[in-house]
Protein backbone atom coordinates (compact mmCIF):
# COMPACT_ATOMS: atom_id res chain seq x y z
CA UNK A 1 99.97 73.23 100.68
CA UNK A 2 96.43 73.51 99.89
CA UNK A 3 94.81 75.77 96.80
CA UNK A 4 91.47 76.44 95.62
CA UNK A 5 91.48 76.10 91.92
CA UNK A 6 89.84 79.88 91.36
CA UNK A 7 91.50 81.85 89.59
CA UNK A 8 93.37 84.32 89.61
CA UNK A 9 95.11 83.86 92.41
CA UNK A 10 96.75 86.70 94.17
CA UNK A 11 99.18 86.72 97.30
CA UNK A 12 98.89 89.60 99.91
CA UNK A 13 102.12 90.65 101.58
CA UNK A 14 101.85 93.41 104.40
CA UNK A 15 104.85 94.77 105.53
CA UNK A 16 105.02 97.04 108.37
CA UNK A 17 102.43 98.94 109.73
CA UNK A 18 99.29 100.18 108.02
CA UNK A 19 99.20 103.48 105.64
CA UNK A 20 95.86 103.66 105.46
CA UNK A 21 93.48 106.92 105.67
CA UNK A 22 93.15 106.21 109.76
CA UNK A 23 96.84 106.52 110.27
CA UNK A 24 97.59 109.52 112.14
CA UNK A 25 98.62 112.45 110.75
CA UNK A 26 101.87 113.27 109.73
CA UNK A 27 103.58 116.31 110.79
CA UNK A 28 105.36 118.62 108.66
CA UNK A 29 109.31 118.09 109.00
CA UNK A 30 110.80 121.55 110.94
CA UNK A 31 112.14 124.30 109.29
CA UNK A 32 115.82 123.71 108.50
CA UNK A 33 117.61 126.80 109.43
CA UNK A 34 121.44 127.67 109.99
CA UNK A 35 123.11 128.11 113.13
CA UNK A 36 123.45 131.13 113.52
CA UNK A 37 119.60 131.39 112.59
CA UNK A 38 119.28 128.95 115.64
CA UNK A 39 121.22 131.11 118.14
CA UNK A 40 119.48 133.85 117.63
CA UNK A 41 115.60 132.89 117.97
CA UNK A 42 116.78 130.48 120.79
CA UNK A 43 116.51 133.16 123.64
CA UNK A 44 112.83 133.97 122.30
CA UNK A 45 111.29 130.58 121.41
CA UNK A 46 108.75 129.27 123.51
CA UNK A 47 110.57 125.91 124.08
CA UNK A 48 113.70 128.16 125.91
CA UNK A 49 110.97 129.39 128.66
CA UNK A 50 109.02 126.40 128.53
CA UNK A 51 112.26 124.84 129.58
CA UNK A 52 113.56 127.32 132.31
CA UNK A 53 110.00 127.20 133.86
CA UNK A 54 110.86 123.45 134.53
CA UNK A 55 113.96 123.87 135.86
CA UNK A 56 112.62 126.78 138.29
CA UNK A 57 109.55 124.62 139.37
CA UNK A 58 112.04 121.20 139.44
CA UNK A 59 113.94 123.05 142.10
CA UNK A 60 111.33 124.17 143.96
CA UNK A 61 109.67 120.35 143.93
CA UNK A 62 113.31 119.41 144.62
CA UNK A 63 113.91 120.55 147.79
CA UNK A 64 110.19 120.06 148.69
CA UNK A 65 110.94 116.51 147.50
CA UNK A 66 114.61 116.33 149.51
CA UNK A 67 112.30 117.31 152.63
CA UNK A 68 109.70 114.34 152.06
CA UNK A 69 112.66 111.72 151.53
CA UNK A 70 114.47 113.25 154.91
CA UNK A 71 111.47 113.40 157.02
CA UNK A 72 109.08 110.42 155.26
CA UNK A 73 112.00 107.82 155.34
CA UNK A 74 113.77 109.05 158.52
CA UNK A 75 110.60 109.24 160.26
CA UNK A 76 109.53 106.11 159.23
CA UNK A 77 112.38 103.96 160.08
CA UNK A 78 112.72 105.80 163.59
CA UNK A 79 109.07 105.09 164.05
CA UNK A 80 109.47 101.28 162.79
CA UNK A 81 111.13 100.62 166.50
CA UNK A 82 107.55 100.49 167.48
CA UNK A 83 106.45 98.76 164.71
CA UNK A 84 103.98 102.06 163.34
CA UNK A 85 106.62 103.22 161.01
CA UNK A 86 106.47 99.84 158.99
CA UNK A 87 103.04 100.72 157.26
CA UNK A 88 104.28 104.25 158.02
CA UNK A 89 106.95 104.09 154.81
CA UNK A 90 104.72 101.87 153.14
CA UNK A 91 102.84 104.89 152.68
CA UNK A 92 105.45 107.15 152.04
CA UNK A 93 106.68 104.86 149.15
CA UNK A 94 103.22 104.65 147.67
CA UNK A 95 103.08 108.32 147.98
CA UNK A 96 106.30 108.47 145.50
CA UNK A 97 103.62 107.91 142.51
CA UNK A 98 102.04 111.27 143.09
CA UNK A 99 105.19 112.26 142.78
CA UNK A 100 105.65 110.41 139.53
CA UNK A 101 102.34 111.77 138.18
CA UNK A 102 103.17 115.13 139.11
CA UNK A 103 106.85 115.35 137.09
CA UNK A 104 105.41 113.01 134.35
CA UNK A 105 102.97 115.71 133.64
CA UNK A 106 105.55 118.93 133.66
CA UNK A 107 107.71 116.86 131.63
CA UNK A 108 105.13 116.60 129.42
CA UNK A 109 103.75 119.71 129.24
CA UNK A 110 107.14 121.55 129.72
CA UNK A 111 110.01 119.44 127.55
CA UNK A 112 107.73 117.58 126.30
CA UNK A 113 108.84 113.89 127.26
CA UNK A 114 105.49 111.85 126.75
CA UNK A 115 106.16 109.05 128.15
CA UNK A 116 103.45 105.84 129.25
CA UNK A 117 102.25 105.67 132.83
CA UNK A 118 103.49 102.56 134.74
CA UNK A 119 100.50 100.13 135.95
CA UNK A 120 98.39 101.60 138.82
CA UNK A 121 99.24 100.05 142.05
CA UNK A 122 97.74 96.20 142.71
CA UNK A 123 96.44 96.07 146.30
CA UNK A 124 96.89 92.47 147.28
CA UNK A 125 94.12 91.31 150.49
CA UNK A 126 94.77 92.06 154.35
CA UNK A 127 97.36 94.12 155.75
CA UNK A 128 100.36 92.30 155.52
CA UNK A 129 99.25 91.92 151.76
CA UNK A 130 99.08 95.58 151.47
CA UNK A 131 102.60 95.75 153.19
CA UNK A 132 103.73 93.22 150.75
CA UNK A 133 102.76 94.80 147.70
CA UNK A 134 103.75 98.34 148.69
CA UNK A 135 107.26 96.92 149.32
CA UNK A 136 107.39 95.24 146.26
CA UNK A 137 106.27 97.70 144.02
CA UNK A 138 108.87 98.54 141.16
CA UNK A 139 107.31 102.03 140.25
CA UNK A 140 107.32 103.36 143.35
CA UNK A 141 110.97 102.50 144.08
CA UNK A 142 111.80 104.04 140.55
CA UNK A 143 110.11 107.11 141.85
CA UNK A 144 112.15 107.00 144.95
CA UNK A 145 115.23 106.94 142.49
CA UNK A 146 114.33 110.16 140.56
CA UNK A 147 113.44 112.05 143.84
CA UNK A 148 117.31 110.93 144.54
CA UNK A 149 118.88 112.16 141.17
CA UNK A 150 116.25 115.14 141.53
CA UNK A 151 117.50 115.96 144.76
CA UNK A 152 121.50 116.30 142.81
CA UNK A 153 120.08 117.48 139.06
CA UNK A 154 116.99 119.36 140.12
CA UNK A 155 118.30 121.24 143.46
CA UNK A 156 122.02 121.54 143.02
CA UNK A 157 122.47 121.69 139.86
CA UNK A 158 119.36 123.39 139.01
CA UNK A 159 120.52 126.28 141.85
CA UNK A 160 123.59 127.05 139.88
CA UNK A 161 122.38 127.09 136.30
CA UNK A 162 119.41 129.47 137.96
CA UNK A 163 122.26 131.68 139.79
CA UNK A 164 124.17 131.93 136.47
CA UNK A 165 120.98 132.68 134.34
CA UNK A 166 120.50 135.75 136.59
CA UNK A 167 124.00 136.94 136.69
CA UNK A 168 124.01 136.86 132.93
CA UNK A 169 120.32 138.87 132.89
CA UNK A 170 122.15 141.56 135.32
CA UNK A 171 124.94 141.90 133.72
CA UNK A 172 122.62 142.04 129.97
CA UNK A 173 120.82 145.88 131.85
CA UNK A 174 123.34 146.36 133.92
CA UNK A 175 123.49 149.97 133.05
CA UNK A 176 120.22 150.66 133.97
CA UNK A 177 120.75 149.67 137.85
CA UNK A 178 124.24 152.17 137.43
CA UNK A 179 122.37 154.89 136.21
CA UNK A 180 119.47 154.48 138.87
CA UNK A 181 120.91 153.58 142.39
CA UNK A 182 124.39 155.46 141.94
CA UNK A 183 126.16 152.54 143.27
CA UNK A 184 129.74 153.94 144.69
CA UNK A 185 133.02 151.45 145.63
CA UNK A 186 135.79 153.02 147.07
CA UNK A 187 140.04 151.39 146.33
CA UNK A 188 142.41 150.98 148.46
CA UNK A 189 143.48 154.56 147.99
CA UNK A 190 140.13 156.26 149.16
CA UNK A 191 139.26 157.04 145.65
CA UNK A 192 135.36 156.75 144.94
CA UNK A 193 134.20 155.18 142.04
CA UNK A 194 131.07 155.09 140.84
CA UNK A 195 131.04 151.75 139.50
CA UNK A 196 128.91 148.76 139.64
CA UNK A 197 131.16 145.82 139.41
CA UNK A 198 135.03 145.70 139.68
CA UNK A 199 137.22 143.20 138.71
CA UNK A 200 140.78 143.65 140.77
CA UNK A 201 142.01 147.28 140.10
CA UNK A 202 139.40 147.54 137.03
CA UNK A 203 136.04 149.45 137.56
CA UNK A 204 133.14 149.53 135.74
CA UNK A 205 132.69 153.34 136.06
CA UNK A 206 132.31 154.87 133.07
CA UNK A 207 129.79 154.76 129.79
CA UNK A 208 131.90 152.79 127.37
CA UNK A 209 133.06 150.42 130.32
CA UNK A 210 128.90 150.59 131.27
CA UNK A 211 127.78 149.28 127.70
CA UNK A 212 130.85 147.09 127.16
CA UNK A 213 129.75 144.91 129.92
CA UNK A 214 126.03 145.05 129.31
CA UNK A 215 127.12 144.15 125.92
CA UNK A 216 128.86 141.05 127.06
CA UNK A 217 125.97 140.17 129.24
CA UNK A 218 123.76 140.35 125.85
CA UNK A 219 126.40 137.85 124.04
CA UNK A 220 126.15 135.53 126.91
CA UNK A 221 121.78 135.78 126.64
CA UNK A 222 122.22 133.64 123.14
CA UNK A 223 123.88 130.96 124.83
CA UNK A 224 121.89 130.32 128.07
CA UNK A 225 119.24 128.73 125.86
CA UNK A 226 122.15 126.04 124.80
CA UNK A 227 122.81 125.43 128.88
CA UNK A 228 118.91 125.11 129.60
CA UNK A 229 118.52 122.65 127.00
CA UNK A 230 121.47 120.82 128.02
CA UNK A 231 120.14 120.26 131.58
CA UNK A 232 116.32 119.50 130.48
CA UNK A 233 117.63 116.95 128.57
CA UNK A 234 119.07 114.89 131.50
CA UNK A 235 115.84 115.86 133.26
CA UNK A 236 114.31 114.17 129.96
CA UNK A 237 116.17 111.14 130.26
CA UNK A 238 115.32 111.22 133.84
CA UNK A 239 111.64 110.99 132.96
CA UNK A 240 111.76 108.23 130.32
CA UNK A 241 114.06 106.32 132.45
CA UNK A 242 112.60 106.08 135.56
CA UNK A 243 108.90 107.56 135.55
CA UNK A 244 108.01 105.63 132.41
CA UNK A 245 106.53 102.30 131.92
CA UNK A 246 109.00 99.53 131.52
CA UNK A 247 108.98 97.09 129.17
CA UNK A 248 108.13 94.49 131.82
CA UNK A 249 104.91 96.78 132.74
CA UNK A 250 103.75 96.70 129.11
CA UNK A 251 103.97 93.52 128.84
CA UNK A 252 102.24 92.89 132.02
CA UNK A 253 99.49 95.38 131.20
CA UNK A 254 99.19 93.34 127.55
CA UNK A 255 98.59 90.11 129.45
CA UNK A 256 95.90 91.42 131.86
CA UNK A 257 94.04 92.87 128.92
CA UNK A 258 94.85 89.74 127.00
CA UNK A 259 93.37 87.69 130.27
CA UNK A 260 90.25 90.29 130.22
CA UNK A 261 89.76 89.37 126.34
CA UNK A 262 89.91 85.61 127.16
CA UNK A 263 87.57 85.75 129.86
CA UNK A 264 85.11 87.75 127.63
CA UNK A 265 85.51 85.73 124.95
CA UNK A 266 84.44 82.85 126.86
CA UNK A 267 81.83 84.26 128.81
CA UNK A 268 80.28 85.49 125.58
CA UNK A 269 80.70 82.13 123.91
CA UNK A 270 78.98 80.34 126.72
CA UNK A 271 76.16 82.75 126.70
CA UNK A 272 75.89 82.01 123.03
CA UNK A 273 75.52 78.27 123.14
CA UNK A 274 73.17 78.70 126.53
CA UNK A 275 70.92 81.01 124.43
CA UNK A 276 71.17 78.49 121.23
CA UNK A 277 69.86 75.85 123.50
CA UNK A 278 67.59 77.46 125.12
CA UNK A 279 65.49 78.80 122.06
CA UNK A 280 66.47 76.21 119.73
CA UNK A 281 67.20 72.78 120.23
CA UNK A 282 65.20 72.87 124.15
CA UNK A 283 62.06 74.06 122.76
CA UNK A 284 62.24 71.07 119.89
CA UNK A 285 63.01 68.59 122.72
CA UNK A 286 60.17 69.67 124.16
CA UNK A 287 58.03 69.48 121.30
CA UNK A 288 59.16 65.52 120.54
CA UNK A 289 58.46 65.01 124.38
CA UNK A 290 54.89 66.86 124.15
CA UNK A 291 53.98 64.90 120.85
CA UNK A 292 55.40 61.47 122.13
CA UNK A 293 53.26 61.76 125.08
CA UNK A 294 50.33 62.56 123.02
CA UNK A 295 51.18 59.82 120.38
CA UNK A 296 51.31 57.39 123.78
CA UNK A 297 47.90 58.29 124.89
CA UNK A 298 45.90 58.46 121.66
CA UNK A 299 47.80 54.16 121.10
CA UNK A 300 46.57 53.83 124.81
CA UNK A 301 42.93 54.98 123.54
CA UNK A 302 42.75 52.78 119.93
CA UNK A 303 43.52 56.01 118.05
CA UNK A 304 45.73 56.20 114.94
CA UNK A 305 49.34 58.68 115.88
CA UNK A 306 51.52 57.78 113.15
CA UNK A 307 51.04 61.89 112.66
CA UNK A 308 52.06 62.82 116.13
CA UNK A 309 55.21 60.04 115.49
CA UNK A 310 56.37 61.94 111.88
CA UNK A 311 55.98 65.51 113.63
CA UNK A 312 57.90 63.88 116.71
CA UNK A 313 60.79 62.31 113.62
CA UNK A 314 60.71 65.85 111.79
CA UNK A 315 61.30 68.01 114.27
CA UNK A 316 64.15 65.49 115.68
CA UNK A 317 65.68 65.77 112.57
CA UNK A 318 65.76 69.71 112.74
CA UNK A 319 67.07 69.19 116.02
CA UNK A 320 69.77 66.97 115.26
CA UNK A 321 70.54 70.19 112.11
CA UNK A 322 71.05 72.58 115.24
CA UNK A 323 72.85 71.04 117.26
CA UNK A 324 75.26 70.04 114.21
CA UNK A 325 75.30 73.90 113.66
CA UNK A 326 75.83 74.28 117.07
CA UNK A 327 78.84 72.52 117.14
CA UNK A 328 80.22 73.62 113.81
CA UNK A 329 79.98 77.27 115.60
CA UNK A 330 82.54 76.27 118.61
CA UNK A 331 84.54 73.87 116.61
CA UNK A 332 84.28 73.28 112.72
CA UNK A 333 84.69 69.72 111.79
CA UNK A 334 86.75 71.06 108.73
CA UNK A 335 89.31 72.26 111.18
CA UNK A 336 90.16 68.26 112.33
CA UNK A 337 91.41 68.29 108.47
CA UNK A 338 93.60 71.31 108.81
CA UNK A 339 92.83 75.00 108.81
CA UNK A 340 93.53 74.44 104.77
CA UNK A 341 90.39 72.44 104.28
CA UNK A 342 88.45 74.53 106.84
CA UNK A 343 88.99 77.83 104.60
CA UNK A 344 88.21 75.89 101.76
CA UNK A 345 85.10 75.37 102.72
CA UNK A 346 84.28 78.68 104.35
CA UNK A 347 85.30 80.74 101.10
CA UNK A 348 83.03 78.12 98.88
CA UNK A 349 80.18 79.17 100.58
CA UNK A 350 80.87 82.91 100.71
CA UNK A 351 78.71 85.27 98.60
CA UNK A 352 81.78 86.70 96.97
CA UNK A 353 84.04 85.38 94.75
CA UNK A 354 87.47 84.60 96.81
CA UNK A 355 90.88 83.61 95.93
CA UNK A 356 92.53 81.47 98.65
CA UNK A 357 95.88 80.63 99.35
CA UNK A 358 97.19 78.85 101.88
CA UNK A 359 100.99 77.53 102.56
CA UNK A 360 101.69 76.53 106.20
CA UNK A 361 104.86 74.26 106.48
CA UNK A 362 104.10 73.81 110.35
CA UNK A 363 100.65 73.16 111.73
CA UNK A 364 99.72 75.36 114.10
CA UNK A 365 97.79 74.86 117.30
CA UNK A 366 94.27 73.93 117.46
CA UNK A 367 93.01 77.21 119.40
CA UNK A 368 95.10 79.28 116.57
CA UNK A 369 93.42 77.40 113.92
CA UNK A 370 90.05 78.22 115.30
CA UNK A 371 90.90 81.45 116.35
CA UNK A 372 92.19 81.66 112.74
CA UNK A 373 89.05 80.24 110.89
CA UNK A 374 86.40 82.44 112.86
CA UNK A 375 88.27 85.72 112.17
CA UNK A 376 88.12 84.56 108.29
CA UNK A 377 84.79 83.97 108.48
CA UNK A 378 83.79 87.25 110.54
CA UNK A 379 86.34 89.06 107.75
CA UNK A 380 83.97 87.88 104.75
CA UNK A 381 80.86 88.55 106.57
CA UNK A 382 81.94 91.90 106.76
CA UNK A 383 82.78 92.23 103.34
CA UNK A 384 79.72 90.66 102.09
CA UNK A 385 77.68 92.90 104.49
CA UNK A 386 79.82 96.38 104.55
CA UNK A 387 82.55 96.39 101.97
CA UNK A 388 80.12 96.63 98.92
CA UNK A 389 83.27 94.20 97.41
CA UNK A 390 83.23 92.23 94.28
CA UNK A 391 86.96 90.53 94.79
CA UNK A 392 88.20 89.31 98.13
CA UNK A 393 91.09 86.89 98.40
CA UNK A 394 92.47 84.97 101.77
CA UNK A 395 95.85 83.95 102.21
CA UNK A 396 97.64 82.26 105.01
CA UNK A 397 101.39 82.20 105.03
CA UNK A 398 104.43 82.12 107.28
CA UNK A 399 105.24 85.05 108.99
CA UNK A 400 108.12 84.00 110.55
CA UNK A 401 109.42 80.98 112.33
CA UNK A 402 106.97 81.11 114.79
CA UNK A 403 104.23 82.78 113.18
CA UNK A 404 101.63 83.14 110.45
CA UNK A 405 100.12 86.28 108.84
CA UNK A 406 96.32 85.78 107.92
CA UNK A 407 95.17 88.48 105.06
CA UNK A 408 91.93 88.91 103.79
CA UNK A 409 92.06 91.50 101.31
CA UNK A 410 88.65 93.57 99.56
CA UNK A 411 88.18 95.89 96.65
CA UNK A 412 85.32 97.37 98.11
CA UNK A 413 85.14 101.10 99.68
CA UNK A 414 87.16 100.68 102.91
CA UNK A 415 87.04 103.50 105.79
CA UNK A 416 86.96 100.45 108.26
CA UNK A 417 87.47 101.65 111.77
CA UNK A 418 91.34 100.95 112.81
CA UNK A 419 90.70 98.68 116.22
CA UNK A 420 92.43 99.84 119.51
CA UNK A 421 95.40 98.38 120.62
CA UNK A 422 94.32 97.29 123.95
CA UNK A 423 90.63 96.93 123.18
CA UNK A 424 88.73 94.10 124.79
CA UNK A 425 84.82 93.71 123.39
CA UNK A 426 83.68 91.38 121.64
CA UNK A 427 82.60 92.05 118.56
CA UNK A 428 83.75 93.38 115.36
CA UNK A 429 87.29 94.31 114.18
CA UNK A 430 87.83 95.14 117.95
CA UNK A 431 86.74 91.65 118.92
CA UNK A 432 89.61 90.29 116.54
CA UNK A 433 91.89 92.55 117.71
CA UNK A 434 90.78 91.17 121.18
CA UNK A 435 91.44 87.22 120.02
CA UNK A 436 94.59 88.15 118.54
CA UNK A 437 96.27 90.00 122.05
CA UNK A 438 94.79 87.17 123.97
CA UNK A 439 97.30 84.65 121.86
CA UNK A 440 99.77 87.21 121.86
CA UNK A 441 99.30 88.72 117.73
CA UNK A 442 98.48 91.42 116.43
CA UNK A 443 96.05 92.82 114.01
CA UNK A 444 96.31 95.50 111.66
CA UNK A 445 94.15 97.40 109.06
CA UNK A 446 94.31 99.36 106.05
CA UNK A 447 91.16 100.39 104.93
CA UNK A 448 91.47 104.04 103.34
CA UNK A 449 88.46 106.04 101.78
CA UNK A 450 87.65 104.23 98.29
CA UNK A 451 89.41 100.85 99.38
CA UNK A 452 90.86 98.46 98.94
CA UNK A 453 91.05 97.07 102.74
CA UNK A 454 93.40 94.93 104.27
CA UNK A 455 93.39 93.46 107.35
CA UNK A 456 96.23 91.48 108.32
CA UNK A 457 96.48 89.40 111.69
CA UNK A 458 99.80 87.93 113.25
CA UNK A 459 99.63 84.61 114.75
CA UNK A 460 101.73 82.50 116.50
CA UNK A 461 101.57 78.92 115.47
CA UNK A 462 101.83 77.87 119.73
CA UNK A 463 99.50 80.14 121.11
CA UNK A 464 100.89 82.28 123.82
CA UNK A 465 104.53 81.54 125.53
């Protein structure tokens, strides 16, 4: 364990995820109501038609969708005799994500299931690499799936819970078609009734009979909401199960963004040191060269260049400084000591007063070290340059097993920017949050209006797995 001696020394714990003045908004908790409250507004509530739109445009899309399954896959394998229906339900699988975009949307704008898009489709080179990947890709048969349980919740099932809705609705003004069209039924006896509905030897032929059953049908209105919600809700499920991203494409998605953030990292690293060179240490090279070869000609001629010689030694020695600072930039020396030492003598040099503390039982990694070390230092530049601080204080402890938590913590006036979770640039919080998801951690930040600010990154002492 390694401590600076300043005192006082204070420990930062962050639990959980930041509560700072960028978190999004909470939303008021609904209304609690009684049930019988709930029965009666259900039938008028824009959630109850939001809901039986779906299930009216599910069917329709249902047997649209029980057509393209017949005729796409049927087709295609009775085509594949001659070798055209192979890329032939290649495309028809690949086509099943339209279908997915097209039922992720109404389930989100209709029962509102927001749910994560799967990865877009990863075209590998030639044809039989198209072929390959079409075959092989998991969304698309997930897709095919739902267009399966569509063709059973959506069509079948959808076409009786539409046939009972309008029963019920008939039967709610069923007086008004009786009063209107006269309808007449004649019994076995030759009698004429005018009734609208019968049921055995009963009639629905007179007034009180008339209302009775309207009356029933109005009872029966309350409770279609409860058998429309019960139906979206395995559409819901449907949705999240099958449409949405899996964990497997998250994490895939996290290590191509990860990748991306690696690359740039590196590329902008590179650029860095090719620039330092170029307009630093190169043009002092070139300076000793240019007053060597001057020294060299004015001994050749008699002269006195024991000038020439000191500029050449000076501006070696400033050379020698860059390229020292150089190095220091892609790989402290401290760090060979332990990150400990390192942030010892980062925070001694910082133009705020910092409290450090620093407890690692296991060592981690050299890349998380220096991964660790340059977000400290980018942390306290911002603090010196932004956070209009007084107080800052860096700790380093074990997050878990596997893992540290790295806090650098500011009085100053916070309202830093929250970083995106799958954000790649370079610089900035953003850039941090890029380092971290390239080494699988995370970084946070609370920062509300007035301060203080926290930022917390999680680290795992092996580097990604």
């Amino acid at each position: 364990m390694t401590e600076t001696p300043a005192e006082p020394t204070l420990v930062v714990d962050i639990v959980g995820e930041p509560t700072g003045a960028h978190d999004e908004p909470t939303h008021p908790s609904p209304r609690r109501t009684g049930p019988l409250a709930a029965v009666l507004r259900a039938p008028i509530e824009a959630r109850t038609w939001k809901e039986l739109a779906y299930l009216i445009l599910s069917f329709v899309l249902g047997c649209v969708a029980v057509c393209y399954l017949f005729f796409g896959f049927g087709g295609g394998l009775y085509a594949s005799i001659l070798l055209i229906g192979i890329p032939l339900l290649a495309a028809v699988l690949l086509g099943g994500r339209i279908w997915g975009r097209i039922y992720r949307f109404l389930g989100r704008e209709l029962l509102g299931a927001r749910v994560e898009s799967p990865p877009d489709f990863t075209r590998a080179r030639g044809f039989f690499g198209f072929l390959k990947s079409a075959f092989t890709d998991r969304p698309s048969w997930r897709v095919v799936l739902f267009l399966i349980a569509q063709s059973i919740l959506g069509v079948a099932v959808g076409y009786v819970v539409l046939v009972v809705i309008a029963m019920v609705g008939f039967t709610a003004i069923s007086p008004i078609p009786w009063v209107l069209f006269d309808p007449v039924q004649v019994d076995d006896n030759g009698v004429e009734h005018h009734s609208l509905a019968q049921f055995g030897s009963f009639y629905i032929d007179t007034w009180p009979r008339a209302l009775a059953l309207a009356g029933i049908g109005i009872v029966l209105c309350f409770a279609l909401p409860w058998l429309v919600r019960g139906v979206c809700w395995l559409h819901r499920m449907l949705i999240v199960h099958l449409l949405a991203a899996t964990p497997r494409d998250r994490q895939l998605a996290e290590l191509r963004a990860s990748r991306r953030a690696a690359v740039d990292d590196a590329t902008a690293t590179l650029r860095r040191v090719e620039r330092d060179l170029h307009d630093g240490t190169q043009a002092r090279l070139v300076t000793i060269a240019m007053a060597l070869g001057r020294a060299e000609e004015r001994l050749a001629a008699g002269g006195d260049a024991r000038d020439l010689i000191a500029d050449a030694r000076a501006n070696s020695k400033e050379a020698l400084t860059e390229l020292r600072e150089l190095v220091r930039g892609i790989h402290p020396p401290a760090l060979e000591l332990g990150l400990g030492p390192a942030l010892e003598t980062l925070t001694a040099r910082c133009a705020v007063p910092v409290d450090l503390r620093v407890h690692i039982p296991q060592r981690p990694s050299p890349a998380i070290e220096a991964i660790a070390y340059f977000s400290v230092a980018e942390l306290l530049t911002n603090v010196v340059k932004h956070a209009h601080a007084n107080r800052a204080t860096v700790s380093v402890l074990p997050d878990s097993l596997r893992s540290i938590a790295v806090t650098v913590w500011d009085n100053g006036i916070g309202g830093a920017p929250r970083p995106g979770t799958h954000t790649v640039t370079g610089s900035g919080l953003a850039g941090l949050a890029a380092r971290a998801l390239a080494v699988d951690g995370t970084l946070t930040v609370d920062s509300p209006a007035g301060g203080p600010t926290v930022v917390t990154m999680i680290l795992p002492n092996e580097g990604p797995q």
